[in-house]
Protein backbone atom coordinates (compact mmCIF):
# COMPACT_ATOMS: atom_id res chain seq x y z
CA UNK A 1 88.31 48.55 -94.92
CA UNK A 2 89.24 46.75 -98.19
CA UNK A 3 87.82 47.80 -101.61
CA UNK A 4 85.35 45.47 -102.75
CA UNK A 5 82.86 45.63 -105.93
CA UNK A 6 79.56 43.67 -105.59
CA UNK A 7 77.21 43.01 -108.52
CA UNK A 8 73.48 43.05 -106.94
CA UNK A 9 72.59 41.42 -110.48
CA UNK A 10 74.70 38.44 -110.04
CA UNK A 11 73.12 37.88 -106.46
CA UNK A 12 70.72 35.21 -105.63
CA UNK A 13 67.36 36.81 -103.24
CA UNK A 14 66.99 35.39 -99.55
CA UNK A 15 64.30 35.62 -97.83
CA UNK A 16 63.76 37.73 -94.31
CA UNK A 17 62.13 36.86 -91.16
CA UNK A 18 59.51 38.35 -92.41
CA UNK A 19 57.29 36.72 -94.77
CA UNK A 20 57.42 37.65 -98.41
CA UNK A 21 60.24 40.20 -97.88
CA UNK A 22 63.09 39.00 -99.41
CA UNK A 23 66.99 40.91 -99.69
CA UNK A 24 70.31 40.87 -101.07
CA UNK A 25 73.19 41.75 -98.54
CA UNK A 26 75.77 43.18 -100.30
CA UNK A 27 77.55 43.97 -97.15
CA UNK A 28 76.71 42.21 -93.52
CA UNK A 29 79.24 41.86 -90.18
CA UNK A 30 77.60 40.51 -87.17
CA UNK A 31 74.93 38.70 -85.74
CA UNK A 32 72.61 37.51 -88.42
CA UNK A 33 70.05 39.38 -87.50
CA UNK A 34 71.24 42.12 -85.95
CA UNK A 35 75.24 43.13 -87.19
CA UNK A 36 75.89 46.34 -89.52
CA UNK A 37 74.28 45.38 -92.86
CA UNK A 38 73.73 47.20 -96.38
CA UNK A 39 70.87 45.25 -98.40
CA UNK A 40 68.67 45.61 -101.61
CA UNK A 41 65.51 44.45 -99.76
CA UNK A 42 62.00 43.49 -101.93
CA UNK A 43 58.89 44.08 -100.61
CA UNK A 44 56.17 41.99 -102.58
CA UNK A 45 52.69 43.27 -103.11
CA UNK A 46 50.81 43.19 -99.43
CA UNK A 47 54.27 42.31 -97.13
CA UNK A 48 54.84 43.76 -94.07
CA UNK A 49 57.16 43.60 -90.99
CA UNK A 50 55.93 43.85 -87.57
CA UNK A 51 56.90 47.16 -85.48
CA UNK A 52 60.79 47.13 -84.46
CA UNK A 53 63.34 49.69 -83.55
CA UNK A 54 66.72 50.33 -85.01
CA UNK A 55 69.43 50.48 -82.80
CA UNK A 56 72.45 52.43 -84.49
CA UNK A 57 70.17 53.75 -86.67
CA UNK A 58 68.45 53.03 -90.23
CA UNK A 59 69.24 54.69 -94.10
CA UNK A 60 66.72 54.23 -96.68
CA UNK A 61 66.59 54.98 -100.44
CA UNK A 62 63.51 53.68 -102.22
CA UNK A 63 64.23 52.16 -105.45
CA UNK A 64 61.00 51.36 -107.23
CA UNK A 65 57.26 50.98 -105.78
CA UNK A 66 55.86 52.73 -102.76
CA UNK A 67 57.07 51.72 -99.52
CA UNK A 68 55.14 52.56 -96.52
CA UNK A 69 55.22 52.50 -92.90
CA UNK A 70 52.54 54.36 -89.97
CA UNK A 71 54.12 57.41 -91.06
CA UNK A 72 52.80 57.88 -94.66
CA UNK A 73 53.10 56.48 -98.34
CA UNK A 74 57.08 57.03 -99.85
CA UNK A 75 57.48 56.69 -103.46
CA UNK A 76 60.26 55.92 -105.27
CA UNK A 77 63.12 58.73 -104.66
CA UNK A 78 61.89 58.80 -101.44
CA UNK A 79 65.29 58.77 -98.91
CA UNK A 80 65.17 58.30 -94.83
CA UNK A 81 67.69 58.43 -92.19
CA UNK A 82 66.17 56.97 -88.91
CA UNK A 83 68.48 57.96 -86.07
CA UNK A 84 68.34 55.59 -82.24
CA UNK A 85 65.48 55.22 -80.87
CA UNK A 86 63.00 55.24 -83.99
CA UNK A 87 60.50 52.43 -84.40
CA UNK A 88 58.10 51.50 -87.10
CA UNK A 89 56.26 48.81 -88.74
CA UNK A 90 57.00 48.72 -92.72
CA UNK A 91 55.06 47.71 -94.83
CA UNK A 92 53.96 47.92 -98.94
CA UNK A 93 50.56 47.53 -100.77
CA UNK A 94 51.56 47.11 -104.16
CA UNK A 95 55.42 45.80 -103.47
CA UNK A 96 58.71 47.95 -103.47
CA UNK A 97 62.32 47.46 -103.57
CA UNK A 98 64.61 49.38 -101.23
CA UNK A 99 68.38 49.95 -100.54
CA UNK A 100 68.84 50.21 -96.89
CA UNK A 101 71.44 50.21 -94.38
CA UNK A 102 71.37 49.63 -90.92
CA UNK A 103 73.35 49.77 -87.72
CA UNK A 104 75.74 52.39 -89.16
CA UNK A 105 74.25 55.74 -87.83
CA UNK A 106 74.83 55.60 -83.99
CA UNK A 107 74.08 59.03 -82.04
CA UNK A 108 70.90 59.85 -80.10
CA UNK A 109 71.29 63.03 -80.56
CA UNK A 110 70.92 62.85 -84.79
CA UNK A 111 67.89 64.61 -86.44
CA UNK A 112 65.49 62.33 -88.86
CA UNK A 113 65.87 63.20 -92.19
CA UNK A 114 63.51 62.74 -94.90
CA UNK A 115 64.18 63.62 -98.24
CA UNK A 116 61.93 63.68 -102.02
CA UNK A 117 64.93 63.16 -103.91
CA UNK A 118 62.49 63.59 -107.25
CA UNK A 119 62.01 67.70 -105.94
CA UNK A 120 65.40 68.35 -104.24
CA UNK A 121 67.48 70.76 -105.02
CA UNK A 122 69.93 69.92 -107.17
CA UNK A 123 73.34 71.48 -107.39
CA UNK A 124 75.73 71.78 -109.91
CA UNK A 125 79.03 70.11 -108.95
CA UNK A 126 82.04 73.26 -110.19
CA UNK A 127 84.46 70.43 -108.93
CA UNK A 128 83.54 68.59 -111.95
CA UNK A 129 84.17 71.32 -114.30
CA UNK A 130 85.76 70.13 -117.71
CA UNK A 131 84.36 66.54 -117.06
CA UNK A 132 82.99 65.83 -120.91
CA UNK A 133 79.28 66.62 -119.20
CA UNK A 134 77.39 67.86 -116.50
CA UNK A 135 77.60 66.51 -112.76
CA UNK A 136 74.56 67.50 -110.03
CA UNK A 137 74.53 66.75 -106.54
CA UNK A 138 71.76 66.61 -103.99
CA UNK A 139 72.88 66.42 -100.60
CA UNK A 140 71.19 63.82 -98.26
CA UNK A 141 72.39 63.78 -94.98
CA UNK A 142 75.41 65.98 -93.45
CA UNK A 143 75.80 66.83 -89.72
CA UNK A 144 78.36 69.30 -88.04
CA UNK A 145 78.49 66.39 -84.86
CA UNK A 146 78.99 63.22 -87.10
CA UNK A 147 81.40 62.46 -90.03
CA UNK A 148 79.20 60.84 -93.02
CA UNK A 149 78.34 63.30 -95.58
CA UNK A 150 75.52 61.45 -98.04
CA UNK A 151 74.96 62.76 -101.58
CA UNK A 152 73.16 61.79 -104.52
CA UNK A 153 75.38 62.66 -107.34
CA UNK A 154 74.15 62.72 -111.39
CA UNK A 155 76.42 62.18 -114.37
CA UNK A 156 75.54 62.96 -117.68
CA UNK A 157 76.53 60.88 -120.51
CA UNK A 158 79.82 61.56 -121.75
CA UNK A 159 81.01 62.38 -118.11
CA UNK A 160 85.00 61.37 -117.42
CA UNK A 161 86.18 62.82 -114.34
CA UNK A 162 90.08 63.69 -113.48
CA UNK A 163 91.16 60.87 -110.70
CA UNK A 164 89.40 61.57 -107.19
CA UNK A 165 91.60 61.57 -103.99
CA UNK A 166 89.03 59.84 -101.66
CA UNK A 167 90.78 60.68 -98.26
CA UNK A 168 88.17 59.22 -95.90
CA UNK A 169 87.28 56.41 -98.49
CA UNK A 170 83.94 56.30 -99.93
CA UNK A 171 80.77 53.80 -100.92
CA UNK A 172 79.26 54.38 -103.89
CA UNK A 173 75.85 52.53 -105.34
CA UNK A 174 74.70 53.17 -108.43
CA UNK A 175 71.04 53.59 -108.35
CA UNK A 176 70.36 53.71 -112.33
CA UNK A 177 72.69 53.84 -115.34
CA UNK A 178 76.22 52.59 -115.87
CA UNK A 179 79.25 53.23 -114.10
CA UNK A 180 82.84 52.67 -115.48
CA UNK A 181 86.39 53.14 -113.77
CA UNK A 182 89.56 51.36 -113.67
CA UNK A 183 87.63 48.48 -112.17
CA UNK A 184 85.09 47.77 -115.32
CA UNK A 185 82.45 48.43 -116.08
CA UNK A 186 79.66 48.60 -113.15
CA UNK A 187 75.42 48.01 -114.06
CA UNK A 188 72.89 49.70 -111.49
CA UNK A 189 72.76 48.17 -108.52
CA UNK A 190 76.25 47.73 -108.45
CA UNK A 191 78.08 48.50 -104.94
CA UNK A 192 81.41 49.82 -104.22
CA UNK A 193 83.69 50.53 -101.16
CA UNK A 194 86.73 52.23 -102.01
CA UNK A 195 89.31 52.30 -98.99
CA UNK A 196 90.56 55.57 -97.24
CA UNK A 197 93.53 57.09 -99.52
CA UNK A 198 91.63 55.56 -102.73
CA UNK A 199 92.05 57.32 -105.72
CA UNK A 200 88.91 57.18 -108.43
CA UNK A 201 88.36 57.87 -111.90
CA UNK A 202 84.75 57.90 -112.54
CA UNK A 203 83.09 57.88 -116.60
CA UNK A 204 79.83 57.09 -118.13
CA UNK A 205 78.80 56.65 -121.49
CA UNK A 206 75.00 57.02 -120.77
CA UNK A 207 74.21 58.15 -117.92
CA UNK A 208 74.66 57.55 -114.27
CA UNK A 209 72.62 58.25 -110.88
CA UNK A 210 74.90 57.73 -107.37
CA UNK A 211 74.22 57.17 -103.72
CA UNK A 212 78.00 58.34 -101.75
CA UNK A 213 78.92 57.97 -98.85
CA UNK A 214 81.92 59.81 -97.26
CA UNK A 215 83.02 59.40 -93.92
CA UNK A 216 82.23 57.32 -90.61
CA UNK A 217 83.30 53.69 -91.87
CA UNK A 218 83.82 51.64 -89.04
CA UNK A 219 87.26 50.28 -88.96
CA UNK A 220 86.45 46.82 -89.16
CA UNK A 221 84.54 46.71 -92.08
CA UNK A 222 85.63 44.16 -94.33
CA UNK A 223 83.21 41.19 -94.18
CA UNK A 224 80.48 40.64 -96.70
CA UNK A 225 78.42 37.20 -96.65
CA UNK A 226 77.30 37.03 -100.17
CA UNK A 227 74.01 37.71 -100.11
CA UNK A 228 73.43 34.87 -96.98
């Protein structure tokens, strides 16, 4: 697992299979098709793709627009963890845009999770006392039999946290405002993958909204394909 820091903004789209669904991989090992991939994915107005599974499991944050499957309508906030064994056919009326990962949730025995991120209950983070500002947290996904522990986590402008020990490593994408560390200066829709024993110093001079991960990286993951 090597650190790497990926600018969505400075990504070209590509399409999908499916028509008028296009995607920027900001992380992809495997078959084209079918390896462990992390994507921004656009949905234009009236897209859809036909009904599929997800093997190893499926994460979804909606970013903008409505995205929608045979399940209901899920606005923006919306967040999804699909476990093995769930199907669907996606689909939006008036277009969305969606960070997703898939193939990196294996377990048949994992509960479906689906979260209104825009009515959760937020927490306030003491482990960020004395930051500058205030620092919230919404957990997302946490499971006594699996490892990842998924958070939102909300910085306030003039946040500057002490240095972070990130034991397990951790992947960070920031879903709106700016980011800044030792690495630059990061825009949303920036991603990050800091490497197990990585130590991070997070600050914002806006404002900042983060999807973490912690936890159950596979050990091989250090291939990205650009956005191919």
């Amino acid at each position: 697992m090597q650190n790497q820091v990926i600018h969505a903004g400075s990504m070209s789209w590509q399409n999908s299979p499916a028509g008028g669904v296009r995607r920027k991989r900001l992380f992809h090992s495997g078959a084209a098709e079918g390896g462990v991939v992390t994507s921004i994915v656009e949905y234009a107005a009236g897209s859809s793709f036909p009904e599929h599974g997800h093997p190893e499991g499926e994460e979804i944050l909606v970013l903008d627009g409505t995205f929608s499957d045979e399940r209901g309508d899920f606005a923006r906030g919306s967040y999804f963890l699909n476990p093995e064994g769930f199907r669907h056919a996606p689909y939006s009326r008036r277009g969305c845009t969606i960070f997703v990962k898939l193939r990196q949730y294996a377990g048949t025995d994992r509960e479906r999770v689906c979260v209104d991120t825009t009515r959760g209950d937020w927490l306030s983070a003491p482990w960020a006392a004395g930051a500058g500002g205030p620092v919230r947290s919404l957990p997302l996904y946490h499971s006594p039999r699996y490892p990842e522990h998924v958070q939102l986590l909300e910085l306030a402008p003039g946040t500057r946290l002490a240095p972070l020990a990130l034991a397990e490593g951790a992947e960070i994408f920031i879903v709106s405002g700016e980011l800044e560390d030792d690495r630059g200066v990061h825009p949303a829709h920036t991603w990050l993958l800091l490497p197990p024993g990585s130590a991070h110093s997070p600050r914002c001079t806006t404002s900042a909204l983060l999807y973490v991960r912690q936890g159950g990286f596979p050990a091989d993951r250090q291939s990205t394909d650009g956005g191919r």
